[in-house]
Protein backbone atom coordinates (compact mmCIF):
# COMPACT_ATOMS: atom_id res chain seq x y z
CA UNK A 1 0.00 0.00 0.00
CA UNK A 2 1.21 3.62 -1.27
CA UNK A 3 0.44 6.54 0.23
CA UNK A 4 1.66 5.55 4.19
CA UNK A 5 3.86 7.09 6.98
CA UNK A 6 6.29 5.02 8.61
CA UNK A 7 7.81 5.95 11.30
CA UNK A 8 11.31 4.79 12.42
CA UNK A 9 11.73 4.63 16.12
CA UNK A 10 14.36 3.38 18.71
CA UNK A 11 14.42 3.44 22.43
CA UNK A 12 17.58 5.63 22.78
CA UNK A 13 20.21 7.30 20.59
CA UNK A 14 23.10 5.01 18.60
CA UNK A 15 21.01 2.25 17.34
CA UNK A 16 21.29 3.58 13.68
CA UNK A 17 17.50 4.78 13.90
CA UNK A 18 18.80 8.20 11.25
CA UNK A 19 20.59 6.08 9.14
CA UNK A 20 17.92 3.45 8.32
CA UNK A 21 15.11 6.22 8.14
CA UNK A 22 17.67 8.17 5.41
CA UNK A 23 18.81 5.38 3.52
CA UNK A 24 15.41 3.78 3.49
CA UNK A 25 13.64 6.79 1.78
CA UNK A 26 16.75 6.82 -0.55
CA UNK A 27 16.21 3.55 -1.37
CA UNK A 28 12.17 4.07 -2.54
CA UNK A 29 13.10 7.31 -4.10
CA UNK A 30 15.64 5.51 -5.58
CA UNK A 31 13.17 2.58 -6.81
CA UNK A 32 11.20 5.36 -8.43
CA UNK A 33 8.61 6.04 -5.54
CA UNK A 34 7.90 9.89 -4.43
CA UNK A 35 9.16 10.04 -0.69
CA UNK A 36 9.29 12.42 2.02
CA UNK A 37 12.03 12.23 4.67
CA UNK A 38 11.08 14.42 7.62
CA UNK A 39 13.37 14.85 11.22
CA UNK A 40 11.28 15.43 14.25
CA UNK A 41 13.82 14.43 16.44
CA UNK A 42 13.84 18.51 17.41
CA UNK A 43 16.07 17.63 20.72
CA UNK A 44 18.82 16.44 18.92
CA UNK A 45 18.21 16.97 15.00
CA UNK A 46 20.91 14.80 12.59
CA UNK A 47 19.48 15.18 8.78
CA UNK A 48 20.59 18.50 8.29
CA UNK A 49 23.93 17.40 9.04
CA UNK A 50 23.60 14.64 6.90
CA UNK A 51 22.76 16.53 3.74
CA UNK A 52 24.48 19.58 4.24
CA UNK A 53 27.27 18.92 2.12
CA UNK A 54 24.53 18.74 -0.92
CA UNK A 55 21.82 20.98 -0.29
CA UNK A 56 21.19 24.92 0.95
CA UNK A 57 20.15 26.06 4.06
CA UNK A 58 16.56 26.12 4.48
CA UNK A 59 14.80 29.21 4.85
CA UNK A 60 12.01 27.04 6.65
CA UNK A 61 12.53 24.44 9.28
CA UNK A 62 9.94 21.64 10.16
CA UNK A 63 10.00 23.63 13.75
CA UNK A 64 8.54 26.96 11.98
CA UNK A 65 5.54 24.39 10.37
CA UNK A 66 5.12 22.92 14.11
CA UNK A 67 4.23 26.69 15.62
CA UNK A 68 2.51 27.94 12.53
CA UNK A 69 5.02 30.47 10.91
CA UNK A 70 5.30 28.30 6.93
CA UNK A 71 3.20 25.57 5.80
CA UNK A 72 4.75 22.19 5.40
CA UNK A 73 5.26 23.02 2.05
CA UNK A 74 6.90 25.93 2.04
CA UNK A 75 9.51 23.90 4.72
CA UNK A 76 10.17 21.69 2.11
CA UNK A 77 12.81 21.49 0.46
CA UNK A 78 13.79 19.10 -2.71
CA UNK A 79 16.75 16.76 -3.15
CA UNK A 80 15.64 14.86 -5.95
CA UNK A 81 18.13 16.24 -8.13
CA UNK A 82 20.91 16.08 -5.33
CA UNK A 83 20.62 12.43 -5.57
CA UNK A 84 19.66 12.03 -9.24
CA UNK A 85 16.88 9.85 -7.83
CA UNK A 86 14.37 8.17 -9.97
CA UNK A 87 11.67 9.26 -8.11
CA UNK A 88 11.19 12.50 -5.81
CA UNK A 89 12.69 13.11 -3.06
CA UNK A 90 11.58 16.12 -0.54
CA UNK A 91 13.25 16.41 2.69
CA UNK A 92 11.36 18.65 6.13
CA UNK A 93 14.54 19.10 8.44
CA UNK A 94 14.76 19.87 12.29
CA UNK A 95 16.57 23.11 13.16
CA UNK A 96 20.06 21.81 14.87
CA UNK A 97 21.03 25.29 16.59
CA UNK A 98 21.17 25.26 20.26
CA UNK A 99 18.70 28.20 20.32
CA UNK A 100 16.12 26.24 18.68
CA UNK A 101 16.49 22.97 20.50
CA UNK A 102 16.74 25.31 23.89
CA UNK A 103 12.83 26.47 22.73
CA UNK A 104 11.68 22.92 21.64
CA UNK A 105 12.80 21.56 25.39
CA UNK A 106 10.91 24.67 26.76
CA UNK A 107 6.98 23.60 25.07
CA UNK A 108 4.58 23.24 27.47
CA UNK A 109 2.54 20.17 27.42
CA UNK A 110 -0.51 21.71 25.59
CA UNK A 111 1.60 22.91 22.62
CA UNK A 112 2.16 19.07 22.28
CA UNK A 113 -1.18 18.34 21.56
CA UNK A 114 -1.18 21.20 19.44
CA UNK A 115 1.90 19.58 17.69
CA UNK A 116 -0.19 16.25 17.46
CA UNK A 117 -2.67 17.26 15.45
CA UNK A 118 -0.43 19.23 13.37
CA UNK A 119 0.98 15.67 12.25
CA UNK A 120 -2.10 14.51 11.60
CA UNK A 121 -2.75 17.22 8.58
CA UNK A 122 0.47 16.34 6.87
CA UNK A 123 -1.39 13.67 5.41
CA UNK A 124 -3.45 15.82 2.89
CA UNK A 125 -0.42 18.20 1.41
CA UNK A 126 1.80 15.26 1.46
CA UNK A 127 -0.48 12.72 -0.37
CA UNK A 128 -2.71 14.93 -2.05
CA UNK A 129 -1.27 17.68 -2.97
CA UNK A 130 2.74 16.37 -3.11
CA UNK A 131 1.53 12.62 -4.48
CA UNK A 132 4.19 11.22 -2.42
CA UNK A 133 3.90 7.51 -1.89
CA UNK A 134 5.85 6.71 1.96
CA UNK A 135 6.63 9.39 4.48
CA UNK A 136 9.33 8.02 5.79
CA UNK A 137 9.75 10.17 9.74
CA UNK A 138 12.82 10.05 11.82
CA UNK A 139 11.57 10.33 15.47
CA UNK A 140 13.45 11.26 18.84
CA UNK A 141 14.39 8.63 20.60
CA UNK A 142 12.83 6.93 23.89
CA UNK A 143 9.41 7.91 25.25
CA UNK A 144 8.74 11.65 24.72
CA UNK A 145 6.02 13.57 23.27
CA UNK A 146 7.18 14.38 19.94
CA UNK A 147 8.28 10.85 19.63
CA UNK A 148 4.96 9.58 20.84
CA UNK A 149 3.02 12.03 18.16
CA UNK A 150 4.88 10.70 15.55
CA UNK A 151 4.22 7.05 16.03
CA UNK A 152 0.71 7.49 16.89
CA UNK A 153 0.05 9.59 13.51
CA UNK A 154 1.76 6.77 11.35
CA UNK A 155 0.87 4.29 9.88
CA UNK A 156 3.47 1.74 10.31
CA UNK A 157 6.27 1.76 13.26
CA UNK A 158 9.33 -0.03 13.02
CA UNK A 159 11.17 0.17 15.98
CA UNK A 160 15.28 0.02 15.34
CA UNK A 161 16.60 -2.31 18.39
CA UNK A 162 20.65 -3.69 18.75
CA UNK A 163 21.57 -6.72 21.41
CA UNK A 164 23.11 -4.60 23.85
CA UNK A 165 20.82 -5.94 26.80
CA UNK A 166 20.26 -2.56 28.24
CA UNK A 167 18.67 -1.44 24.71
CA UNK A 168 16.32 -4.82 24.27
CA UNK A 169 15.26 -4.12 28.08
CA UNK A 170 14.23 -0.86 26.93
CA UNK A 171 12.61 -1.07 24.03
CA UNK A 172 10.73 -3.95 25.90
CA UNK A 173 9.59 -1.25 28.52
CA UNK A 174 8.72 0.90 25.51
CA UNK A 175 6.72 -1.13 23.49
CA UNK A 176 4.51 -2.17 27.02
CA UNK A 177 4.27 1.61 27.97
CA UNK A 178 3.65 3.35 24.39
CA UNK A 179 3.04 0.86 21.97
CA UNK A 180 0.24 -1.42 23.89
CA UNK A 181 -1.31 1.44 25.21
CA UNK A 182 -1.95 2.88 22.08
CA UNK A 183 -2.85 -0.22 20.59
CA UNK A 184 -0.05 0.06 17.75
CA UNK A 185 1.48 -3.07 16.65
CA UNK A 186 5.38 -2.16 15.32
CA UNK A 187 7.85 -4.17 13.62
CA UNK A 188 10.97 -4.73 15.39
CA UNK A 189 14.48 -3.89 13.16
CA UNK A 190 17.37 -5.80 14.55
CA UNK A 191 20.83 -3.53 13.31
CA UNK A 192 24.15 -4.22 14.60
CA UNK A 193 23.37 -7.67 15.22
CA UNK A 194 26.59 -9.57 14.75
CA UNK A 195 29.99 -9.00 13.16
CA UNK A 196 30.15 -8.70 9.50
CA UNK A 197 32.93 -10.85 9.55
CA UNK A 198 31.05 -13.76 10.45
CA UNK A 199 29.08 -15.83 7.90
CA UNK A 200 25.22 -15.91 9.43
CA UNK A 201 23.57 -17.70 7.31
CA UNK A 202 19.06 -16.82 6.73
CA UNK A 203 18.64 -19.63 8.84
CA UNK A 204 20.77 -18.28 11.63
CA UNK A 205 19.08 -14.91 10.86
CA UNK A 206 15.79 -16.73 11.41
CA UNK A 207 16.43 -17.91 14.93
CA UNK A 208 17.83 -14.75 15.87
CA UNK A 209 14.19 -12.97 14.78
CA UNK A 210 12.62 -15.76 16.72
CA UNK A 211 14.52 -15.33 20.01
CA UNK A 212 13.84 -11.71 19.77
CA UNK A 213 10.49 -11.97 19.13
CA UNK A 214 9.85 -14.17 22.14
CA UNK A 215 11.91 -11.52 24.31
CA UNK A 216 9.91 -8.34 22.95
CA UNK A 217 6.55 -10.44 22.12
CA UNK A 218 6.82 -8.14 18.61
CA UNK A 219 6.96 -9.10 15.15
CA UNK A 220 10.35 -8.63 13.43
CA UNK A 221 10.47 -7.77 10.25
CA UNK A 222 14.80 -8.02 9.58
CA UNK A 223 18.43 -8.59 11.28
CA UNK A 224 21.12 -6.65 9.59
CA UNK A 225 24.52 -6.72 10.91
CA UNK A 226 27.11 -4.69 12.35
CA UNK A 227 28.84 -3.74 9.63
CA UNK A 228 32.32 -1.77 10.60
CA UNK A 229 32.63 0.34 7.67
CA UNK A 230 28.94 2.13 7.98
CA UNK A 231 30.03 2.43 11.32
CA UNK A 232 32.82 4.78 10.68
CA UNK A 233 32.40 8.57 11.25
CA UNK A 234 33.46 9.48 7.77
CA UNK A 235 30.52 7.59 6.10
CA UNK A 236 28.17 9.69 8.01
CA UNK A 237 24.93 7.64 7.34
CA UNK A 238 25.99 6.24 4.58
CA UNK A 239 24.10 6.74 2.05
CA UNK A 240 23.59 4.12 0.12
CA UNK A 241 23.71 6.28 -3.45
CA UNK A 242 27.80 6.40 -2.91
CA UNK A 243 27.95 2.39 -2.72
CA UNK A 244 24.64 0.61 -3.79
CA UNK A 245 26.19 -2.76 -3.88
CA UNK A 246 26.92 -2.91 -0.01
CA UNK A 247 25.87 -5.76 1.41
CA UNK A 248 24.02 -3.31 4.13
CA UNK A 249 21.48 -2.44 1.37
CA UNK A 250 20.85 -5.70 0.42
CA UNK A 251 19.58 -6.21 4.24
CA UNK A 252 17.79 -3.07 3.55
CA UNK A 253 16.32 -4.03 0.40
CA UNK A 254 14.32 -6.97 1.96
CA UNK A 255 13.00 -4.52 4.87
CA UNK A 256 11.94 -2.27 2.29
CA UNK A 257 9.95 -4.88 0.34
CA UNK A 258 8.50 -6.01 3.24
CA UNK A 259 7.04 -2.58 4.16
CA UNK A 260 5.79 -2.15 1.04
CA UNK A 261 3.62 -5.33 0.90
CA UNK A 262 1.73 -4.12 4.12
């Protein structure tokens, strides 16, 4: 199904949560599909980093859309041609200066609903009016407002999890507290699982999904591993249009199919 938001999630920071949400709409853009990447992580905003070397400065942040000073189109901005993508690619950044974070951490409660509901309209300019096919959203990590918003207003969550046992105890708290609450039912992404160096075959795959599963009592929809070199800082997030053969897009690849049969 065309026309959905998915949201990528995590229960803290340095699971890879940003670089599966970027390379991910790459990837449909990429395939030919019109996609819109959009940060509302606002406490700790990474995309504009990320494609700074490529594109301008905006003159309109997603934050200006979230208190009414641009409409979401007009905080748009369009990388398509950055890329050379097949399809469209429009990207809605977080502003990453320290005064604009400072005022994000500063919103009362009640501007949170506000900022619900202002989710909830993206649906018409972005489908209707943009025809893009997946909003792909980059949330903040954990259990916080903005977070919340986002995964409530989407239509499919996939929650980014590694094996450190502090993260899987977590994301287990996370999925009781947020997920069941709401009555959401996310996929779980396994990155970082296991050493690149170490031949895992999709059998061994398999009963790592099913061990998780049992753990988290979630679906999962994929297990990519650790893989050193998209772990080094001068590959950023790697995106996967300076080295499409990587075996990390492969693992990718299948996710992606996967979300688009639902």
């Amino acid at each position: 199904m065309k026309g959905k938001i998915i949201a990528i999630h995590s229960s803290r920071g340095g699971t890879g949560k940003t670089t599966i949400a970027t390379n991910l709409a790459l990837n449909y853009a990429n395939n030919g599909l019109n996609v819109a990447l959009l940060d509302l992580d606002f406490r700790a905003p990474s995309l504009f980093s990320v494609f700074s070397k490529r594109i301008k400065t905006p003159v309109h942040w997603l934050n200006d859309f979230m208190v009414d000073r641009c409409t979401l189109e007009q905080s748009l901005i369009d990388a398509s041609e950055c890329f050379d993508t097949r399809g469209s690619l429009l990207l809605g950044l977080a502003n990453p200066t320290l005064e604009a974070i400072r005022k994000v951490t500063g919103r009362s409660r009640s501007w949170e609903v506000s900022a619900a509901k202002k989710l909830f309209s993206i649906r018409k300019t972005l489908f209707d009016k943009k025809h893009i096919d997946y909003c792909i959203i980059d949330t903040s990590p954990g259990i916080q407002y903005s977070s919340i918003n986002a995964v409530v207003s989407s239509d499919v969550a996939v929650v980014v999890v590694t094996l450190n046992p502090v993260d899987i105890e977590g994301v287990k708290k996370m999925l009781s507290e947020v997920y069941d609450e709401f009555e959401k039912k996310p996929w779980v992404l396994i990155n970082k699982a296991y050493p690149q160096t170490r031949m895992w075959s999709s059998i061994k795959r398999a009963e790592l999904a099913g061990q998780i599963e049992k753990v988290l009592e979630h679906p999962v929809i994929g297990v990519i591993p650790c893989y050193c070199d998209v772990l080094e800082p001068k590959n950023g997030t790697f995106l996967m249009m300076g080295n499409p053969n990587h075996p990390f897009f492969n693992d990718l690849q299948e996710v992606a199919n996967k979300l688009e049969d639902m």
